[in-house]
Every structure is written in structure tokens, then in C-alpha cells.
C-alpha atoms as a PDB file:
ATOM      1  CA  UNK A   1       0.000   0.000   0.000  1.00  0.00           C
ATOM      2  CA  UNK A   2       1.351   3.545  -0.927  1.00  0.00           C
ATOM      3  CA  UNK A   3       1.110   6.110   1.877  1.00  0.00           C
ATOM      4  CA  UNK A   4      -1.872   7.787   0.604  1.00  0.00           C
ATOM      5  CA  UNK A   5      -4.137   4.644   0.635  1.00  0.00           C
ATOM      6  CA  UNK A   6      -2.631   3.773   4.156  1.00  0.00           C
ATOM      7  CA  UNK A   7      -3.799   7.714   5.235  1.00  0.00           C
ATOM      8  CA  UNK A   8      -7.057   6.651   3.473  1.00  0.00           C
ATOM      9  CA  UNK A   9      -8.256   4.434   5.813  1.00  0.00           C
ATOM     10  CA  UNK A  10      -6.886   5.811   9.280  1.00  0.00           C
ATOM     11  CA  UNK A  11      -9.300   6.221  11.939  1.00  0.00           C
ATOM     12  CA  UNK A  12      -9.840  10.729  12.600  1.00  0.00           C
ATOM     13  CA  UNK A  13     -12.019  11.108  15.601  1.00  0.00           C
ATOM     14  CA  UNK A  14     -12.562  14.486  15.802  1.00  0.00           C
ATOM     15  CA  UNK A  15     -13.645  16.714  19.605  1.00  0.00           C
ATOM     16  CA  UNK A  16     -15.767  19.656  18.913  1.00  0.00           C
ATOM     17  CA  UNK A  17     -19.151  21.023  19.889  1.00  0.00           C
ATOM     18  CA  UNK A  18     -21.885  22.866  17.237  1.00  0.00           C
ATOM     19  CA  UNK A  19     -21.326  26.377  19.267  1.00  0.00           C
ATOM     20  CA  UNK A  20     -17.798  26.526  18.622  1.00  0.00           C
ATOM     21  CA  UNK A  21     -16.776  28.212  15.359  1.00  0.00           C
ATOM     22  CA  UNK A  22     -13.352  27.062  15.271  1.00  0.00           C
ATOM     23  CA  UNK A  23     -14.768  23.257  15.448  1.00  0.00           C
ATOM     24  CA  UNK A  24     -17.222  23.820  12.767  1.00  0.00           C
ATOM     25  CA  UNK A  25     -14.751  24.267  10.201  1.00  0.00           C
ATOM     26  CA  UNK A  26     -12.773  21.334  11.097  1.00  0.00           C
ATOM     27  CA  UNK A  27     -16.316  19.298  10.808  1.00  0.00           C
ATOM     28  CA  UNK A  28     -17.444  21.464   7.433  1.00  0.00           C
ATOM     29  CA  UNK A  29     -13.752  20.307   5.830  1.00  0.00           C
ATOM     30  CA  UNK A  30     -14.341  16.833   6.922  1.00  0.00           C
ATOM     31  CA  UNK A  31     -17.938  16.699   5.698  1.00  0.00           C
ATOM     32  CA  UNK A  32     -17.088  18.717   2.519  1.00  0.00           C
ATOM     33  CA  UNK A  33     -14.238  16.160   1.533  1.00  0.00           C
ATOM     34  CA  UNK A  34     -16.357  12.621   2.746  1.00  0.00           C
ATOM     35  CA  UNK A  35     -13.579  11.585   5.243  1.00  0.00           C
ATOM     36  CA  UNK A  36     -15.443   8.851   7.615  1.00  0.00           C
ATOM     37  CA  UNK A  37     -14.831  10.569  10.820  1.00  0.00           C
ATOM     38  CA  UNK A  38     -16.213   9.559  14.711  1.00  0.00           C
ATOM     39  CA  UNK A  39     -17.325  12.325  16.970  1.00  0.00           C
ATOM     40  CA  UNK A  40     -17.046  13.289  20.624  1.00  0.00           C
ATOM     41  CA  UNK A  41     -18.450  16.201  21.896  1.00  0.00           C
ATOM     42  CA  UNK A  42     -17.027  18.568  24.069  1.00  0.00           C
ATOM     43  CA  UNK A  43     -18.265  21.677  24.361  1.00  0.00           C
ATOM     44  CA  UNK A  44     -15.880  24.540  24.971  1.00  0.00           C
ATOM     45  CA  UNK A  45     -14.771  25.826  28.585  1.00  0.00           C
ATOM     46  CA  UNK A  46     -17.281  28.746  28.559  1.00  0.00           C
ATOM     47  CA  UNK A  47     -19.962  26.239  26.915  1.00  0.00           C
ATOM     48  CA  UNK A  48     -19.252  23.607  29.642  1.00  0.00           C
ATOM     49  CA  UNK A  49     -22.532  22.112  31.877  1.00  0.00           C
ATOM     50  CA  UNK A  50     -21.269  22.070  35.481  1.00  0.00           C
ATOM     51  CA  UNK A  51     -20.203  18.447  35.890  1.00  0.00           C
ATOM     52  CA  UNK A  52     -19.500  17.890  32.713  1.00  0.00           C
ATOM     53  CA  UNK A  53     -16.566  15.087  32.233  1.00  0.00           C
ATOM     54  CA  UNK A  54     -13.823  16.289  29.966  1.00  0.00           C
ATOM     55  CA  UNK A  55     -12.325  12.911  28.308  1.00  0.00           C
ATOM     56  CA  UNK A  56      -8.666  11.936  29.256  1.00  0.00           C
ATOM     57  CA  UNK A  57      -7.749  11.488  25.842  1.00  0.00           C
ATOM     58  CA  UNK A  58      -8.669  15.232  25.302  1.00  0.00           C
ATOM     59  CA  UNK A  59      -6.693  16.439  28.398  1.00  0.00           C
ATOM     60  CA  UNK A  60      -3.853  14.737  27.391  1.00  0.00           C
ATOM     61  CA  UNK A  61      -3.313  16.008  23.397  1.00  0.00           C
ATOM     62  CA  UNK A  62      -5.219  19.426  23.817  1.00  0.00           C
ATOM     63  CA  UNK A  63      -2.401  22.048  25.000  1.00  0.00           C
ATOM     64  CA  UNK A  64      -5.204  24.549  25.932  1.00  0.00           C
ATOM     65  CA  UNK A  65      -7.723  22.430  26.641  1.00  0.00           C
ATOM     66  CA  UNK A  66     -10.374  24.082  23.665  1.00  0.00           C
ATOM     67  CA  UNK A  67     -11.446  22.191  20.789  1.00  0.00           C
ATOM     68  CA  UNK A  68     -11.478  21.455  18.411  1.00  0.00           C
ATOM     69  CA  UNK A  69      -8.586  18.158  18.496  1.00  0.00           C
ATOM     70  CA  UNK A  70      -8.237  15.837  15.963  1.00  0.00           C
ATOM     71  CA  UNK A  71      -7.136  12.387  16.042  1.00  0.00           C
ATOM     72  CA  UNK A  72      -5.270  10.719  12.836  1.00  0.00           C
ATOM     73  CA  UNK A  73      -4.305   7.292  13.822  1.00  0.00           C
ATOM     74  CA  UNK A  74      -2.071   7.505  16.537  1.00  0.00           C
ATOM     75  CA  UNK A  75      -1.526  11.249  15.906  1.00  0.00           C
ATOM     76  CA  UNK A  76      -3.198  13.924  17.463  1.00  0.00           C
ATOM     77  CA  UNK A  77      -3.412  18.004  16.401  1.00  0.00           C
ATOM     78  CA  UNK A  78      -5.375  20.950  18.135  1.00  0.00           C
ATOM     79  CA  UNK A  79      -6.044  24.459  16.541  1.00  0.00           C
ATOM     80  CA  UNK A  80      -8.818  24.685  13.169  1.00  0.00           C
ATOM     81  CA  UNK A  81      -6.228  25.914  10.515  1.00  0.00           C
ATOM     82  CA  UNK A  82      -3.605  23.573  11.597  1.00  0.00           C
ATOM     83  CA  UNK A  83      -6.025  20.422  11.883  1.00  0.00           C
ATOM     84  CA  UNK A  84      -7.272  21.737   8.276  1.00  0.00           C
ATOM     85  CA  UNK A  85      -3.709  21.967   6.658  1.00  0.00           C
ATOM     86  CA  UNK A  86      -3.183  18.670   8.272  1.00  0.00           C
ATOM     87  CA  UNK A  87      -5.963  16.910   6.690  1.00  0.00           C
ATOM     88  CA  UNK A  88      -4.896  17.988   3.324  1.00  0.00           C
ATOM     89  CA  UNK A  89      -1.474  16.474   3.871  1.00  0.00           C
ATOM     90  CA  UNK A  90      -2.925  13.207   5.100  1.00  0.00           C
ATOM     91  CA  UNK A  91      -6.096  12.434   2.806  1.00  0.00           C
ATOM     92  CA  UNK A  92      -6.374  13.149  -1.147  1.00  0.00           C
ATOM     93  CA  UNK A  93      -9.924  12.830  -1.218  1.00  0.00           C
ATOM     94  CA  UNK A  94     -11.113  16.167  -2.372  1.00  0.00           C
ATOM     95  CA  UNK A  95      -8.596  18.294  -1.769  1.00  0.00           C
ATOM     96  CA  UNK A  96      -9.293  21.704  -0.224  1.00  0.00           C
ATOM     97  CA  UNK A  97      -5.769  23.358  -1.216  1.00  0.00           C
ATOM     98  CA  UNK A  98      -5.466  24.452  -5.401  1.00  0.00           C
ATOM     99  CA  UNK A  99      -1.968  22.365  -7.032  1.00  0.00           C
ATOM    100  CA  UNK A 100      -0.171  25.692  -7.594  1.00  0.00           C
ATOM    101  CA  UNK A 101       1.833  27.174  -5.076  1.00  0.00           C
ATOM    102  CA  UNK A 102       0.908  30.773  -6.263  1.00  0.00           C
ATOM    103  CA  UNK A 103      -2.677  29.913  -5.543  1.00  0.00           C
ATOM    104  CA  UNK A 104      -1.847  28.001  -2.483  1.00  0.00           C
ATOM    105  CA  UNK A 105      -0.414  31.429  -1.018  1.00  0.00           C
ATOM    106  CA  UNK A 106      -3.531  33.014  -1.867  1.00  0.00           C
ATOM    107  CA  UNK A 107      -5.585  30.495   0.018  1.00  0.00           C
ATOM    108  CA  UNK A 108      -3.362  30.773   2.899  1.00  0.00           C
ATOM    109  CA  UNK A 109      -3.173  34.729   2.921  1.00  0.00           C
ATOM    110  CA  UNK A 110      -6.756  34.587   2.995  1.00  0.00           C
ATOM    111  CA  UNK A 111      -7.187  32.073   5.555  1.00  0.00           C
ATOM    112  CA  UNK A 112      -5.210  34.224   7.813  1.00  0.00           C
ATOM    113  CA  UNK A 113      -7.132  37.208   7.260  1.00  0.00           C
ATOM    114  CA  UNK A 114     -10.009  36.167   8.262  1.00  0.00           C
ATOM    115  CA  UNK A 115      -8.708  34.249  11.367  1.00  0.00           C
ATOM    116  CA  UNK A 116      -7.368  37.910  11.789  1.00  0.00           C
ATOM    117  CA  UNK A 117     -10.441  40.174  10.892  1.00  0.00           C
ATOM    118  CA  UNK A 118     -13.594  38.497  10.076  1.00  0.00           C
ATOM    119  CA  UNK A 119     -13.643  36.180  13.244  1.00  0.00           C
ATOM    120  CA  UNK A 120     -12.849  38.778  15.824  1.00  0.00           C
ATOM    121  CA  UNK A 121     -15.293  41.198  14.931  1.00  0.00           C
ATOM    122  CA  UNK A 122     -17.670  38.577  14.797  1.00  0.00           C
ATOM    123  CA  UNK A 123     -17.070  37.488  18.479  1.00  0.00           C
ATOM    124  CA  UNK A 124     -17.093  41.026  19.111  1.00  0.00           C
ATOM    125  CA  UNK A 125     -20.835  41.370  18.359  1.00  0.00           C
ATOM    126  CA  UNK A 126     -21.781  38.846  20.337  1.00  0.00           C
ATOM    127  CA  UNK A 127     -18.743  39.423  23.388  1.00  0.00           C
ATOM    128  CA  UNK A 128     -19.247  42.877  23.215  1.00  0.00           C
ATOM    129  CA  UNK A 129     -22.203  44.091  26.454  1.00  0.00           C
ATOM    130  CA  UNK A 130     -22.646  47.995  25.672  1.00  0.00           C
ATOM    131  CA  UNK A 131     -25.083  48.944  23.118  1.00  0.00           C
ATOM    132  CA  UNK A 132     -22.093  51.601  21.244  1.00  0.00           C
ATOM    133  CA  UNK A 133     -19.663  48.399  21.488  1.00  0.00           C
ATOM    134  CA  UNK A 134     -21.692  45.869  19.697  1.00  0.00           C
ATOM    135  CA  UNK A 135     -22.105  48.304  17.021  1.00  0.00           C
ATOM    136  CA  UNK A 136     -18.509  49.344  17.136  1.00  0.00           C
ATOM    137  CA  UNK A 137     -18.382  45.111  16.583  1.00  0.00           C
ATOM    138  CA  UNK A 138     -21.028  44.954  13.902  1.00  0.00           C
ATOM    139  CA  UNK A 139     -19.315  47.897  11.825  1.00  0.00           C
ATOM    140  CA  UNK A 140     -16.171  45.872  11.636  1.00  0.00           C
ATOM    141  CA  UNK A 141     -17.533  43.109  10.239  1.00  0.00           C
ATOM    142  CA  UNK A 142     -19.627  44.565   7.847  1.00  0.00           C
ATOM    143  CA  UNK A 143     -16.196  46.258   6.987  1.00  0.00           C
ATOM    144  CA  UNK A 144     -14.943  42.416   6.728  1.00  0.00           C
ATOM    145  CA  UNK A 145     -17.750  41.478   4.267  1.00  0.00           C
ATOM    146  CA  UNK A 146     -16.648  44.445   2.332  1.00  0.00           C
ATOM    147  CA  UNK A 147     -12.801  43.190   1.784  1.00  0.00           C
ATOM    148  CA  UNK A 148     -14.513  39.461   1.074  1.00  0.00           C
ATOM    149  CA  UNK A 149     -16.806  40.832  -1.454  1.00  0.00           C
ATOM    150  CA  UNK A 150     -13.752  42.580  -3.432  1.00  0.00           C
ATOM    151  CA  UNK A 151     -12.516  38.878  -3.324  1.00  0.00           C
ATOM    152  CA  UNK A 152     -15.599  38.063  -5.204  1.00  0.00           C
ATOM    153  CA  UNK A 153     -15.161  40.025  -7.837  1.00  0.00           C
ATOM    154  CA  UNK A 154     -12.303  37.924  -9.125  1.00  0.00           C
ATOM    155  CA  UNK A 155     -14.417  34.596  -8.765  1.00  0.00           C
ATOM    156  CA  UNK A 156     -17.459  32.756  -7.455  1.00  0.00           C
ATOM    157  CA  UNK A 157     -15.062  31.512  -4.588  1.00  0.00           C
ATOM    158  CA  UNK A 158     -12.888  33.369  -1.623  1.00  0.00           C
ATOM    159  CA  UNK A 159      -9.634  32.739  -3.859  1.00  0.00           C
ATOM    160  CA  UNK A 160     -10.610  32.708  -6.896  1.00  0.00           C
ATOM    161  CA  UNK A 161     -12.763  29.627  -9.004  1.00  0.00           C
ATOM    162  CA  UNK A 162     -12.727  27.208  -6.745  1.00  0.00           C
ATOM    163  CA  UNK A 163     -13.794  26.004  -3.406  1.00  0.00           C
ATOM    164  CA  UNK A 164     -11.123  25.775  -1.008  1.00  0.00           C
ATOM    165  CA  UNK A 165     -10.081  26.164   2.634  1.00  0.00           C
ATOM    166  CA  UNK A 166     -10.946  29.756   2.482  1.00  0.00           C
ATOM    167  CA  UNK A 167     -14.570  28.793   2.749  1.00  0.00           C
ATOM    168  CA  UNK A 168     -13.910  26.211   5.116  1.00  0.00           C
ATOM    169  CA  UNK A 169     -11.982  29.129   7.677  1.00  0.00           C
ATOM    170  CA  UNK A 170     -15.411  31.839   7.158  1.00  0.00           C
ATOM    171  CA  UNK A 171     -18.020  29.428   6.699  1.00  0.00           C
ATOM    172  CA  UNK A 172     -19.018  30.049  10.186  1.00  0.00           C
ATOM    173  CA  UNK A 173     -19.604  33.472  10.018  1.00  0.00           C
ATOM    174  CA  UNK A 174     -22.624  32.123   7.836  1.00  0.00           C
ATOM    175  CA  UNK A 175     -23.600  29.433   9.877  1.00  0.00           C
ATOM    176  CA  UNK A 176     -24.425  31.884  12.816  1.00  0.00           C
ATOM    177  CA  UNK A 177     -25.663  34.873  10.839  1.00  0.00           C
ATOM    178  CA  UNK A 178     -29.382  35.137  12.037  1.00  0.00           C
ATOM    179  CA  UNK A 179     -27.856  34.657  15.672  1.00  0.00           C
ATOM    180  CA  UNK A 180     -25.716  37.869  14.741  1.00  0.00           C
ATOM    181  CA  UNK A 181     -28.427  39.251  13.509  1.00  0.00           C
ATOM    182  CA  UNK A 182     -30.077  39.209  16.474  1.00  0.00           C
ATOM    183  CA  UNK A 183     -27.516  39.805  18.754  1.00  0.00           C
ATOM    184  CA  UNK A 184     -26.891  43.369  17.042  1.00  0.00           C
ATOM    185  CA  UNK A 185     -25.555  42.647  13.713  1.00  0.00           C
ATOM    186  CA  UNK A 186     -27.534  45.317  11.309  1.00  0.00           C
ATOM    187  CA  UNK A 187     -25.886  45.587   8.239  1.00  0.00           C
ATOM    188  CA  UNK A 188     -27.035  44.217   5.034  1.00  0.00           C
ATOM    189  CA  UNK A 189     -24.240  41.989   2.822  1.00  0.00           C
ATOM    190  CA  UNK A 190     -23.287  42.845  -0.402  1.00  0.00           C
ATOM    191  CA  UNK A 191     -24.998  41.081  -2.956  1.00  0.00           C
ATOM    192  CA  UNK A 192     -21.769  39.058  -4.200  1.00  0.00           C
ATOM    193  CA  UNK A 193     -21.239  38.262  -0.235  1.00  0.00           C
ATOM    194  CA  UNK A 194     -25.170  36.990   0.121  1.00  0.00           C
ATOM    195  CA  UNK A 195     -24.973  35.069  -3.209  1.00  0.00           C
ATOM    196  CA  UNK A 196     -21.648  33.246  -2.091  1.00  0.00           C
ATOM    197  CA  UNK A 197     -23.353  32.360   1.309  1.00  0.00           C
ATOM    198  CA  UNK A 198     -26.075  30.790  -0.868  1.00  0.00           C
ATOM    199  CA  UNK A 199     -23.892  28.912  -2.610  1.00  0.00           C
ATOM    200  CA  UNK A 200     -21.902  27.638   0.550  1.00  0.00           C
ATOM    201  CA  UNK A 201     -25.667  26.986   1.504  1.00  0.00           C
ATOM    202  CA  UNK A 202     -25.537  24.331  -1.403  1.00  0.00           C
ATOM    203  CA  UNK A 203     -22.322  22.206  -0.533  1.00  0.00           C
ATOM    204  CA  UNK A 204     -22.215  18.786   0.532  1.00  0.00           C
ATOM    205  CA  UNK A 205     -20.460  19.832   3.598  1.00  0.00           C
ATOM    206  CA  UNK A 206     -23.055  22.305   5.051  1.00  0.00           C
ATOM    207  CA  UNK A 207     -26.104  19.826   6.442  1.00  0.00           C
ATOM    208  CA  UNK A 208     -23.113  18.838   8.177  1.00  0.00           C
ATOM    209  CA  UNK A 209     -22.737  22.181  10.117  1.00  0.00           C
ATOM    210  CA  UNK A 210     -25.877  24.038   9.647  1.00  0.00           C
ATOM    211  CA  UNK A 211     -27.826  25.280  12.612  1.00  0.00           C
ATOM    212  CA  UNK A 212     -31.466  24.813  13.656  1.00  0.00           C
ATOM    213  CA  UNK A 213     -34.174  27.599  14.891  1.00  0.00           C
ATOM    214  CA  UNK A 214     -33.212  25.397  18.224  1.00  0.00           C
ATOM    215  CA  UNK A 215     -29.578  26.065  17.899  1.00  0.00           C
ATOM    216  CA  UNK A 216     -30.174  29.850  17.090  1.00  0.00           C
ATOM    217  CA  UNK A 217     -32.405  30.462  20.468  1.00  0.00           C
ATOM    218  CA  UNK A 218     -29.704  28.870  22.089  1.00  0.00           C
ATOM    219  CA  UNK A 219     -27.065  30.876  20.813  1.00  0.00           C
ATOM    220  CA  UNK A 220     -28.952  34.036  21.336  1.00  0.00           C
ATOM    221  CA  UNK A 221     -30.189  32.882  24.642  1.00  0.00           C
ATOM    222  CA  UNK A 222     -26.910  32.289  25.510  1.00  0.00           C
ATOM    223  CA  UNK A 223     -25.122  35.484  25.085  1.00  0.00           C
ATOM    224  CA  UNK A 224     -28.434  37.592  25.783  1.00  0.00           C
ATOM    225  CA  UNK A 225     -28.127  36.070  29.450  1.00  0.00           C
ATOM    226  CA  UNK A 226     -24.170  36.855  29.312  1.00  0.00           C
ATOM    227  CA  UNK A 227     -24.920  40.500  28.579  1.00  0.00           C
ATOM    228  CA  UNK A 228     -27.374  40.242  31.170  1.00  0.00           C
ATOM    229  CA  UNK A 229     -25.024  39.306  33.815  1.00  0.00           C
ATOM    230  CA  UNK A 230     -22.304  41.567  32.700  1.00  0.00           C
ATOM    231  CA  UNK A 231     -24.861  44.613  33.176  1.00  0.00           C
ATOM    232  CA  UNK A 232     -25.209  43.998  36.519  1.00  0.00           C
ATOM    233  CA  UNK A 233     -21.815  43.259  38.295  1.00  0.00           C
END
């Protein structure tokens, strides 16, 4: 067997939870590219019911003790981009990552700026408590849209004309847009932004990932009783 069939049938288990952005790329990229996968959930440390039993395994292999962690065999990785560079190393099965290295230093510039801009102002609108901070938050990422929507003009895709791990990095954002919405995010995406969402909306990988009216109250619920506490200590 070459090493690529061997990776082919290694046993990932993957530790995440649906609230956690970060883990819901990891399970979009596995979805997206059919790699048989098990699933343990942990929820992160601020998501955590009191009681709840973190597994050894996960103590052991996640430095910081957040998900998502990923299991390959015997080999274990924590951190989203990482597990999701990792994965294209170790399975072929639709690849994420373009054949050219000009394109793959696109896809990686890109990946980065989101991690760098489009996630934290969308933590912000939900992390933020004051009313002139969330929009503060919610102006940022609109601003963030705006930079992915010149991206669009150059192709259906966040680099370029094809899917890659671009989407796999922002597809969150989507995921939890009507929670945003609710939560203070007011601003209308451009229409190349809203017509890539749709399309995301249409991939294999998104069933896999997409949230429920149940997961949305929860989200909202969530955060509306965090501001809620924060107001009065």
C-alpha cells in the first residue's frame, strides 16, 4: 500500500461542539471532503454544563484544553487551521488546497485574514455588552464582508474559481448569521457576499454544520443572558 491509501483508511475522531466556530470548520472540511470521521463532543470551557466530564484522551493532546482536536491514527493536532492543513497532507480525497503554489499562497493569505479580521469582529458582536460596542463590533464586520466581497469580484469563490479552505476558515460566520443578527448585527451583505453564502448553503459539507431555529435560540439565549449578567456586576 502507498502512503496515501494507508492515510485513506486511518481512523480521525474528531472533539468539537456545534457552538464553537473554530470546530465547525474542522467538521465542514471533513464533511465537505467525505472523510469517515467519529465524533465526541465537548463543548468549549465557557460552553461547559457544570459536571460535565472532559475525556482523558482530550486532556492529554489538547495544550489549551479548547477544541477542536483531531485524532489521525495515533496522531493527534489541536487548533482549526492547523487540523485543516493537516488533513490535506494526510487524505487526497477532495482536496481543499489548489496544485499551484501561487494559488496556495492566496488560500493561505486569505485564511489568515479572516482568522485575523472576520472572526474577531464577529465574536465582538456577540462578546461585546454595551449597546455603542456591539455596534462598534457589527461595523467591523460589515467592513470584513466588504474586503470578502472585493474577493468576489475575481471569482465565485474566496480565492478565486474554486472552493477551497478559504470557505472552510469563514463558513461560520454564515452558519451563525441570524444569531448575529439578532444579537446586534444590522448591516445588510453585499450582494456578491449573500450570493456566495447561498452557494456555501448548497455544498455537501453544510447539512453537516448548519444550525437549527433550536440552535439559534440557544445561541442568542446564551449570550443575551451573558450580557445580562455583565450589566449587573
Amino acid at each position: 500500500m502507498n502512503a496515501a491509501s494507508v492515510d485513506s483508511l486511518a481512523e480521525v475522531t474528531v472533539y468539537g461542539h456545534w457552538i464553537c466556530p473554530f470546530a465547525t470548520r474542522v467538521e465542514f472540511a471533513l464533511a465537505q471532503r467525505a472523510i469517515a470521521h467519529d465524533q465526541v463532543n465537548v463543548p468549549p470551557t465557557a460552553a461547559r454544563p457544570k459536571g460535565f466530564v472532559v475525556p482523558d484522551e482530550f486532556v492529554a493532546h489538547s495544550p489549551k484544553l479548547e477544541i477542536p482536536l483531531v485524532r489521525i491514527g495515533r496522531e493527534w493536532l489541536a487548533d482549526s487551521i492547523p487540523i485543516l492543513e493537516w488533513m490535506e497532507s494526510r487524505f487526497d480525497e477532495n482536496p481543499l488546497l489548489p496544485d499551484t503554489e501561487p494559488e496556495r499562497a492566496l488560500v493561505r493569505d486569505r485564511m489568515r485574514w479572516v482568522d485575523e479580521h472576520l472572526f474577531p469582529s464577529m465574536i465582538g458582536v456577540y462578546y461585546q455588552v454595551e449597546s455603542q460596542r456591539i455596534a462598534a463590533a457589527a461595523a467591523a464586520l460589515s467592513d470584513a464582508f466588504g474586503e470578502i466581497a472585493q474577493w468576489l469580484e475575481d471569482g465565485e469563490w474566496l480565492a478565486g474559481e474554486q472552493l477551497t479552505l478559504v470557505e472552510a476558515v469563514a463558513l461560520p460566520v454564515y452558519v451563525r448569521l441570524e444569531g448575529l443578527r439578532r444579537l446586534g448585527f444590522r448591516h445588510q451583505l453585499p450582494s456578491n457576499v449573500e450570493a456566495h453564502r447561498d452557494r456555501c448553503s448548497q455544498l455537501v459539507g453544510w447539512p453537516a454544520v448548519a444550525w437549527t431555529d433550536d440552535h439559534v435560540d440557544e445561541f442568542v439565549g446564551r449570550f443575551e443572558k451573558f450580557r445580562e449578567r455583565r450589566r449587573l456586576s
